[in-house]
C-alpha atoms as a PDB file:
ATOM      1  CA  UNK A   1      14.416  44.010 -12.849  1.00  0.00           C
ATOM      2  CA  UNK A   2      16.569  41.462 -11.120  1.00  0.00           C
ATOM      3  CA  UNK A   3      16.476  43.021  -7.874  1.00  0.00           C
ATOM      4  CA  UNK A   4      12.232  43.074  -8.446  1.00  0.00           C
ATOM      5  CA  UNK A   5      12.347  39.081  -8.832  1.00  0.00           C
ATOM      6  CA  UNK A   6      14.981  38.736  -5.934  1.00  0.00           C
ATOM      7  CA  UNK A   7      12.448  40.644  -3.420  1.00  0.00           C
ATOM      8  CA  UNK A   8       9.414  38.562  -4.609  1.00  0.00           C
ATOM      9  CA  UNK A   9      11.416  35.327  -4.889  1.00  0.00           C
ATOM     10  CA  UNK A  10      12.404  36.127  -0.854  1.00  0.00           C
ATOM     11  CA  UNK A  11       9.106  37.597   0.147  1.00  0.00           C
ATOM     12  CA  UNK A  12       7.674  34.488  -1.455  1.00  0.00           C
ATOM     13  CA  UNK A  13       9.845  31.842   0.177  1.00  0.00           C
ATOM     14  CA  UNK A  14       9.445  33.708   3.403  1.00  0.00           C
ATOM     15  CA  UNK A  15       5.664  33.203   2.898  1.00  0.00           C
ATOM     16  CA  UNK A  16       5.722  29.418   2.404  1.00  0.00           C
ATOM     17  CA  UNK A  17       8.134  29.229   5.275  1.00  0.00           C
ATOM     18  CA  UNK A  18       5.747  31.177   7.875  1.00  0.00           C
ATOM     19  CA  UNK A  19       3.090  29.439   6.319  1.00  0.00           C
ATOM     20  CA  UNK A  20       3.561  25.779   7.095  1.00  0.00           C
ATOM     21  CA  UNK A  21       5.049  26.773  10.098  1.00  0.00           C
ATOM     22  CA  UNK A  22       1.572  28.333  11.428  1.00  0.00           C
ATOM     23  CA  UNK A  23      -0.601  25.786  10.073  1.00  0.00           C
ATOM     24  CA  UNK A  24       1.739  23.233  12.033  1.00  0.00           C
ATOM     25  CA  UNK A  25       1.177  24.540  14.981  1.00  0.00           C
ATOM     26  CA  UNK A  26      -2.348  24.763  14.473  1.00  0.00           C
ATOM     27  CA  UNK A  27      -2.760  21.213  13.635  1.00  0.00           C
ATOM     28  CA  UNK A  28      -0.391  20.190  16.986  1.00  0.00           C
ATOM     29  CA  UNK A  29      -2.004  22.450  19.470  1.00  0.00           C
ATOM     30  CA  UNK A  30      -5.122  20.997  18.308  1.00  0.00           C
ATOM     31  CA  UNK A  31      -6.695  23.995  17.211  1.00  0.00           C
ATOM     32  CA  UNK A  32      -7.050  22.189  14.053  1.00  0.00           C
ATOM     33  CA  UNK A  33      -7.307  18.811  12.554  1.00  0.00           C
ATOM     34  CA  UNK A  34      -4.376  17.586  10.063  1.00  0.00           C
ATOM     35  CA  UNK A  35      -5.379  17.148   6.421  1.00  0.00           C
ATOM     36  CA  UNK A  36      -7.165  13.782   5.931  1.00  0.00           C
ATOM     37  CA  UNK A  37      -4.535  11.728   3.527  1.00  0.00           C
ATOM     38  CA  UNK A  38      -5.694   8.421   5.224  1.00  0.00           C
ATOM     39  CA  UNK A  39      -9.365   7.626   6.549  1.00  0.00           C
ATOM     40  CA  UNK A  40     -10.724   4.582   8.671  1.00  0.00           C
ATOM     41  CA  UNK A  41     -12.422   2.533   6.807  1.00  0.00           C
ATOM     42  CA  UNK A  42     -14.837   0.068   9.128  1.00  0.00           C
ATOM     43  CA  UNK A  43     -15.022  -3.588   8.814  1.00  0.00           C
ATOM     44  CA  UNK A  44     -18.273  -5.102   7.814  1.00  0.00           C
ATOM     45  CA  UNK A  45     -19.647  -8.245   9.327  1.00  0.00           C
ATOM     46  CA  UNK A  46     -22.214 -10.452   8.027  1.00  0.00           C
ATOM     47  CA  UNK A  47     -24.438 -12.424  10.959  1.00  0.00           C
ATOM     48  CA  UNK A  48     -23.578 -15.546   8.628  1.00  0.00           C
ATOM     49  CA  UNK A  49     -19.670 -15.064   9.417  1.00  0.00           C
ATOM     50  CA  UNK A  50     -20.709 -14.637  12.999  1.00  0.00           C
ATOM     51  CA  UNK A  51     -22.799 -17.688  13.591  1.00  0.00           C
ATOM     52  CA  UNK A  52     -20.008 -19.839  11.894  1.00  0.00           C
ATOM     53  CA  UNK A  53     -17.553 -18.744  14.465  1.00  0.00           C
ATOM     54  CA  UNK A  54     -19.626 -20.571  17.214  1.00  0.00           C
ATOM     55  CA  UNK A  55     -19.363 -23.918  14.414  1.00  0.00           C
ATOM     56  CA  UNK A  56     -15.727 -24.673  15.397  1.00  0.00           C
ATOM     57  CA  UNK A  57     -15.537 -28.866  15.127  1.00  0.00           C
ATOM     58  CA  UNK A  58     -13.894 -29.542  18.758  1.00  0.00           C
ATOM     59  CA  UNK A  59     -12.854 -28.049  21.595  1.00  0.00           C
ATOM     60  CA  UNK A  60      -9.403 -27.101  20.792  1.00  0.00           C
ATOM     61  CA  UNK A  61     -10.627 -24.812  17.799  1.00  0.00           C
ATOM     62  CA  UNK A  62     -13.041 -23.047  20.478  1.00  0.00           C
ATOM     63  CA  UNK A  63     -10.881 -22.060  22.770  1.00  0.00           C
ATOM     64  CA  UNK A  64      -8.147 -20.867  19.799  1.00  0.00           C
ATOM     65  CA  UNK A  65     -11.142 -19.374  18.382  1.00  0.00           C
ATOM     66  CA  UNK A  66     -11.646 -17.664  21.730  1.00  0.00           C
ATOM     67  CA  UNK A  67      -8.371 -16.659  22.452  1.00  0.00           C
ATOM     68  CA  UNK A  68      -7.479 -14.896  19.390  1.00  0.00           C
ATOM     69  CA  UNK A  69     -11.070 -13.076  20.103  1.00  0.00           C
ATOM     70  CA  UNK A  70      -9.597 -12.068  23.229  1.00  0.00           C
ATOM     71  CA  UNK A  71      -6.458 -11.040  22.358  1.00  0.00           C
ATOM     72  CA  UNK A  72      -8.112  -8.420  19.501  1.00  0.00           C
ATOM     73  CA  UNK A  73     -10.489  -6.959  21.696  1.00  0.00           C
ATOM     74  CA  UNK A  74      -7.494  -5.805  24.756  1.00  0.00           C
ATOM     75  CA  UNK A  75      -5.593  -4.714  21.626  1.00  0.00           C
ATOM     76  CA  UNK A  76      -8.072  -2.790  20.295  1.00  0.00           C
ATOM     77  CA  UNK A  77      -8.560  -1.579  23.918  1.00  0.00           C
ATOM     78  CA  UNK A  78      -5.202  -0.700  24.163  1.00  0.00           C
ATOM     79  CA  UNK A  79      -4.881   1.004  20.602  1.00  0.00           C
ATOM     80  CA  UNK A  80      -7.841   2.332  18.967  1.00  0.00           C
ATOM     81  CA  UNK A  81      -7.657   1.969  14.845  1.00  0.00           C
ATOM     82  CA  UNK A  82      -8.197   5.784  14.932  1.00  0.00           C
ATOM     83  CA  UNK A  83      -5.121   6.467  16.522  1.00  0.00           C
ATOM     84  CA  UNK A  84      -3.208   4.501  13.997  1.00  0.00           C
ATOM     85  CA  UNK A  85      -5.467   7.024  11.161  1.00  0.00           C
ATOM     86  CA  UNK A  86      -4.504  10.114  13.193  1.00  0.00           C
ATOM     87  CA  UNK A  87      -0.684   8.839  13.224  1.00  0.00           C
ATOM     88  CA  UNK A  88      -0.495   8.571   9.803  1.00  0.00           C
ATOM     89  CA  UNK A  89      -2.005  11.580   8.873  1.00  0.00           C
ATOM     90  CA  UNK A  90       0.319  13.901  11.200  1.00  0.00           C
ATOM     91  CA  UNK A  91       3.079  11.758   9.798  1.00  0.00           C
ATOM     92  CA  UNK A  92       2.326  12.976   6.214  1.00  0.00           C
ATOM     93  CA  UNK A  93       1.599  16.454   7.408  1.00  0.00           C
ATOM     94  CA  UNK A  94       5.175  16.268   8.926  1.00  0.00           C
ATOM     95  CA  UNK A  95       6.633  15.119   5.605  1.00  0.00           C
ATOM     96  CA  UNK A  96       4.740  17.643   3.478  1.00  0.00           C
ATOM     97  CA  UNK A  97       5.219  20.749   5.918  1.00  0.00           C
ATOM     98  CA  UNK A  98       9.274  19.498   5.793  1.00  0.00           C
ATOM     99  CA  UNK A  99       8.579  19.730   1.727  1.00  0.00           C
ATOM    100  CA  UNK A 100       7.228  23.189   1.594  1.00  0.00           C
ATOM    101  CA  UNK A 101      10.140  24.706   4.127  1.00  0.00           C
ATOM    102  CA  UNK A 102      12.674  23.340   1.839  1.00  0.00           C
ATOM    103  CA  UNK A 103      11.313  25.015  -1.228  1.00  0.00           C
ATOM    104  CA  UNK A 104      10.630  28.310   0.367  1.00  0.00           C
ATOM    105  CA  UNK A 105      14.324  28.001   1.689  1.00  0.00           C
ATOM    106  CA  UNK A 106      15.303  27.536  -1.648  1.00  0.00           C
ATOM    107  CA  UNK A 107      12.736  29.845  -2.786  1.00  0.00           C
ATOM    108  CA  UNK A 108      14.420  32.714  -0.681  1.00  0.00           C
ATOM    109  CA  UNK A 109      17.921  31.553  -1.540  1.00  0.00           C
ATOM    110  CA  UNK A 110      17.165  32.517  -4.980  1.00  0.00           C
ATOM    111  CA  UNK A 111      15.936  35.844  -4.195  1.00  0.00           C
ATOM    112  CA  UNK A 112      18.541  36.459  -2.408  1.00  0.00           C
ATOM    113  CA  UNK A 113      21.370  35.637  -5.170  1.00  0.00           C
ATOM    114  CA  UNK A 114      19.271  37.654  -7.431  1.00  0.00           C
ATOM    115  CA  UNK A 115      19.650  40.485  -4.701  1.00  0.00           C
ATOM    116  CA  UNK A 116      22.976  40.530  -4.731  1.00  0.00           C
END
């Protein structure tokens, strides 16, 4: 009976192993997407906010007011909010995948100290 429970224990942890492993490669040779643990959520702007941008009370708010909408649009340029999304998600895809080959190591450990 032990030796039953060993073999499943080892075929099992195998499985998980192979497992993450092929669903990581799917996800980084973009034959699929990575689970969606973080989504983009847009910012909503009200035509009242944006007419009292163009309010500013001198000169020196305007062109502050103008820089810092310059300086947001060439970052956004330069990093799209969905990249930061996509980041995060293969991050926690990375950190779960790491999760599930450590059990199904340990998972096959046991099977194999039941084997023997």
């Amino acid at each position: 009976m032990k030796k039953i429970i060993g073999w499943v224990f080892l075929f099992v942890g195998v499985l998980i192993i192979i497992g993450g492993a092929w669903e990581s490669y799917q996800i980084f040779s973009a034959k699929k997407s990575a689970p969606d643990v973080f989504k983009f959520q847009e910012k909503i702007t009200s035509p009242i906010l944006n007419s009292a941008k163009g309010l500013a009370k001198n000169p020196e708010e305007k062109i502050t007011q103008e820089i810092k909408e310059t300086i947001q649009g060439q970052l956004e340029k330069m990093l799209p909010s969905d990249f930061i999304i996509k980041l995060l998600n293969l991050i926690s895809w990375s950190i779960f995948v790491t999760f599930l080959i450590f059990a199904g190591g340990k998972l096959s450990e046991i099977g194999i100290k039941l084997l023997k």
